[in-house]
Protein backbone atom coordinates (compact mmCIF):
# COMPACT_ATOMS: atom_id res chain seq x y z
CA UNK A 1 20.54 19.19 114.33
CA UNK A 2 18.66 17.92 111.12
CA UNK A 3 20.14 14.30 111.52
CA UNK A 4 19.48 14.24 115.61
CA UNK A 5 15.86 15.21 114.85
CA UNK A 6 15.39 12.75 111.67
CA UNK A 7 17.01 9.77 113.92
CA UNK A 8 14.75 10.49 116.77
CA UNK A 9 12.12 10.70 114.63
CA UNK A 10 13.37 6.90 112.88
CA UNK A 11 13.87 5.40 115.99
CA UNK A 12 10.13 6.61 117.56
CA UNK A 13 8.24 5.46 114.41
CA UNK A 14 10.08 2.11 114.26
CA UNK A 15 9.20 1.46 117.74
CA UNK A 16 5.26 2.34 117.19
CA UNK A 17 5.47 0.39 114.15
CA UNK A 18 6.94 -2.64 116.27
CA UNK A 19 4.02 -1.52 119.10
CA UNK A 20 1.32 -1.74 116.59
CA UNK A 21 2.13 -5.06 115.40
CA UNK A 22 2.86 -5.94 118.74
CA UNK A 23 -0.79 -5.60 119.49
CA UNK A 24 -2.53 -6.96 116.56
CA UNK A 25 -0.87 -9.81 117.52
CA UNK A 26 -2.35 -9.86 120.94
CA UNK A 27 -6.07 -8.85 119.06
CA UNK A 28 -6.19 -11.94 117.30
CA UNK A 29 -4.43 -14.30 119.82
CA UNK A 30 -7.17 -12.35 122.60
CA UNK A 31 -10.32 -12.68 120.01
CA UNK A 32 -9.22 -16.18 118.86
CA UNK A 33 -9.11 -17.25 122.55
CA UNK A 34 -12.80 -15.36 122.70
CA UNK A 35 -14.08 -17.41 119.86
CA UNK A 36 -12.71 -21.22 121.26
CA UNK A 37 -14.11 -20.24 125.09
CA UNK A 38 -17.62 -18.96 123.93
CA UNK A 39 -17.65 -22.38 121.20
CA UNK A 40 -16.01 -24.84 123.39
CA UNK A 41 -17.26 -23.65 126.99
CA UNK A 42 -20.09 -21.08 126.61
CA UNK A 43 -18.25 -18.79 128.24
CA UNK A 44 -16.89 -15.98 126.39
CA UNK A 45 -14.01 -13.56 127.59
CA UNK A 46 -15.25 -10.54 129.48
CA UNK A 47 -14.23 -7.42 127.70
CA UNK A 48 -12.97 -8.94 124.62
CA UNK A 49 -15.17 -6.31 122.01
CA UNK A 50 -13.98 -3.66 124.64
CA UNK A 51 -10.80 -4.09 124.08
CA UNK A 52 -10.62 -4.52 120.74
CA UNK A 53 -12.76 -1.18 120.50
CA UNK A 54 -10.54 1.09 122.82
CA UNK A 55 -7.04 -0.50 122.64
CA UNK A 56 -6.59 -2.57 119.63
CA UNK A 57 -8.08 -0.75 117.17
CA UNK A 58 -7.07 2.44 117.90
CA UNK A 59 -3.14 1.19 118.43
CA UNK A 60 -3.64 -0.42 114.76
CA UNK A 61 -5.18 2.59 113.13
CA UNK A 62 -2.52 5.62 114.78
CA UNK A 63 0.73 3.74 116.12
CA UNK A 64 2.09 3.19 112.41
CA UNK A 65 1.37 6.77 111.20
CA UNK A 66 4.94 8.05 111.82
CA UNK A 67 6.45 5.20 110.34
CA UNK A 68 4.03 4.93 107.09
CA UNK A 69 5.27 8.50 106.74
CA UNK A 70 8.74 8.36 106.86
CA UNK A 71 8.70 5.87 104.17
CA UNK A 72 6.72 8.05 102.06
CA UNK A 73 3.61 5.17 101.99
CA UNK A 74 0.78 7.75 102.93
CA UNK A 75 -1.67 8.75 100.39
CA UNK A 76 -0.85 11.15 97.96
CA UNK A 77 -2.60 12.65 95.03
CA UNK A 78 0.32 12.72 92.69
CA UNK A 79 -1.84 13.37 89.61
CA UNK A 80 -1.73 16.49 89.92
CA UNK A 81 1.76 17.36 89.83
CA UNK A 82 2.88 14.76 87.64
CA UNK A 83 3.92 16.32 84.44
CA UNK A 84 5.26 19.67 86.31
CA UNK A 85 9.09 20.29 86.71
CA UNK A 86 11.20 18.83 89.27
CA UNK A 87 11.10 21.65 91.13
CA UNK A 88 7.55 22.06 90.91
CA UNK A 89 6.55 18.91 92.28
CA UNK A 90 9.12 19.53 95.37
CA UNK A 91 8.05 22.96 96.14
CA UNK A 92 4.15 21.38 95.93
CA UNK A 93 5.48 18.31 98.45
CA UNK A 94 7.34 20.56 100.74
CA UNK A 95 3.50 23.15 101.15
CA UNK A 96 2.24 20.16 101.72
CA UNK A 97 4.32 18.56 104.69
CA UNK A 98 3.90 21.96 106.12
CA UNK A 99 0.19 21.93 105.78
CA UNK A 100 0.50 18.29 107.02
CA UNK A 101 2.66 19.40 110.00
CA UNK A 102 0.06 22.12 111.05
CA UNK A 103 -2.61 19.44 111.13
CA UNK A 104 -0.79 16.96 113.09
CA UNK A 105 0.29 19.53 115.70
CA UNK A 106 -3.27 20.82 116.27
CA UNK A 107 -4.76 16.91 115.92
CA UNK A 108 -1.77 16.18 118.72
CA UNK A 109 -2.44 19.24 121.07
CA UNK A 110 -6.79 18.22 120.91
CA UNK A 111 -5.76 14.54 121.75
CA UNK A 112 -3.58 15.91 124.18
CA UNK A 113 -6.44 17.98 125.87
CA UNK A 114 -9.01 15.23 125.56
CA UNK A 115 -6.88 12.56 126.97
CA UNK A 116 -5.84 14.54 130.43
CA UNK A 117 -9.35 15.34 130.75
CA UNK A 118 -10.21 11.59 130.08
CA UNK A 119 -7.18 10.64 132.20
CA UNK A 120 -8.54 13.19 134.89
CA UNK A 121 -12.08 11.98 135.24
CA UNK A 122 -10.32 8.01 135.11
CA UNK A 123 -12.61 7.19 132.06
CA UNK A 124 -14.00 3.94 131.75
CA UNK A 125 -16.40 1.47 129.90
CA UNK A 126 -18.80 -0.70 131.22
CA UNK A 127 -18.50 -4.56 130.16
CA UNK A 128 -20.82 -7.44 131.74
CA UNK A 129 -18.77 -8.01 134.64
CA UNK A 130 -16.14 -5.06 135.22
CA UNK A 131 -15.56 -1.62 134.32
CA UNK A 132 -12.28 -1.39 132.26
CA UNK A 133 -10.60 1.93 132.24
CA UNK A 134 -10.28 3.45 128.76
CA UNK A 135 -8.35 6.73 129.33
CA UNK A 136 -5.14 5.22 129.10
CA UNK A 137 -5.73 4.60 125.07
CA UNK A 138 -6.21 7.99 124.65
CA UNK A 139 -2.69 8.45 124.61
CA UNK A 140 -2.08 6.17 122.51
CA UNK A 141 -3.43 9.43 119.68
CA UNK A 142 -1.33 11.41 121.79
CA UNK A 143 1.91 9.42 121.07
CA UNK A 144 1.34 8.88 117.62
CA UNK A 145 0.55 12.50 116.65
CA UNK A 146 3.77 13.52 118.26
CA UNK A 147 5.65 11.04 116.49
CA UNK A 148 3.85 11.87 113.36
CA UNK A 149 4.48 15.47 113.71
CA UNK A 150 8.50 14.51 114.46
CA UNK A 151 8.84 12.80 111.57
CA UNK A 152 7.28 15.31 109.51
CA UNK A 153 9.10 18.08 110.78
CA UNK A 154 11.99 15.83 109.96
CA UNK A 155 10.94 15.49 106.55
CA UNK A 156 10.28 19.14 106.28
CA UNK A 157 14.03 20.25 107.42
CA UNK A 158 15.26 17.47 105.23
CA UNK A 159 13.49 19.10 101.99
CA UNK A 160 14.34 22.90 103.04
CA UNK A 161 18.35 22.08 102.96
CA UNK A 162 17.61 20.34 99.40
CA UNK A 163 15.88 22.95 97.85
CA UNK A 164 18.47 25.28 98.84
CA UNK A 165 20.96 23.82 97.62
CA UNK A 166 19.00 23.27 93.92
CA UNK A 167 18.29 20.05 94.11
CA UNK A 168 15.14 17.90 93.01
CA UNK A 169 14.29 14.80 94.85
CA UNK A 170 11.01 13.64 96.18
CA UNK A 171 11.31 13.55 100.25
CA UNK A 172 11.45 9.83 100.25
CA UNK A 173 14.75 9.55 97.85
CA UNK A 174 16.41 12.31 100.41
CA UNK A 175 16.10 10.04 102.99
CA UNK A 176 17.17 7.17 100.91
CA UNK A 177 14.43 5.14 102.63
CA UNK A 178 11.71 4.50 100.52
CA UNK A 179 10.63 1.27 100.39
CA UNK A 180 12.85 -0.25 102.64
CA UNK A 181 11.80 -2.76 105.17
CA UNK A 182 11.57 -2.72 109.23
């Protein structure tokens, strides 16, 4: 069960990673294409700073959460815990993916509520020339909390079997994935 819900939870952040850069790539080819109309015709793209605001942005700042967490590239305070036993430290990691686990769940459910509410009223923003409809990028914090929370609960199974069984690893050498590339 541990290894269905730690490869679900590898295969979901990989693909938000891939989304992400997926559209950054699309932000800079979109506001490059912005800049050369507005200095080479006057005429800028309608919506551009729209949707950089409400789909770009928000895509760059959530989508890779899962994955920056399952290779154990978050921000930690480590200082701390430093010079404590083995144990220690993992007993201090593993409180801490739970804490981190409560607070994704509850960040996941608001963004939940907020975005069928947005997705109910068919939110939108005004630009110059049209209205573009925003609510669909509010599940974009939707997907990415869940994944998030996945891959934490992953990590959090992952660290329960290894302290029972005595052992003293940091949650990133149990998964023998730390550092490793896409």
């Amino acid at each position: 069960m541990i290894a269905l819900i730690d490869r679900l939870a590898t295969l979901a952040a990989k693909a938000t990673l891939w989304l992400a850069a997926l559209l950054l790539l699309l932000m800079a080819i979109h506001i490059t294409a912005d800049v050369a109309m507005r200095n080479l015709f006057g005429a800028p793209i309608a919506g551009t700073l729209e949707f950089g605001t409400y789909y770009y942005m928000v895509a760059a700042s959530f989508l890779a959460l899962g994955y920056a967490q399952l290779h154990d590239h978050n921000i930690s305070v480590d200082i701390l815990v430093y010079s404590a036993p083995a144990r220690t430290r993992m007993l201090v990691e593993f409180v801490a993916l739970v804490i981190s686990l409560i607070y994704a769940v509850a960040f996941t459910y608001a963004s939940l509520v907020v975005a069928l509410e947005k997705t109910r009223k068919g939110e939108f923003a005004l630009t110059q020339y049209f209205n573009l409809e925003i609510w669909p990028s509010r599940w974009i914090l939707v997907i990415s909390g869940a994944i998030f929370s996945l891959v934490l609960l992953a990590q959090i199974l992952r660290l329960a079997v290894a302290i029972g069984k005595g052992e003293n690893r940091r949650i990133g050498d149990l998964a023998g994935n730390t550092r490793r590339s896409v």
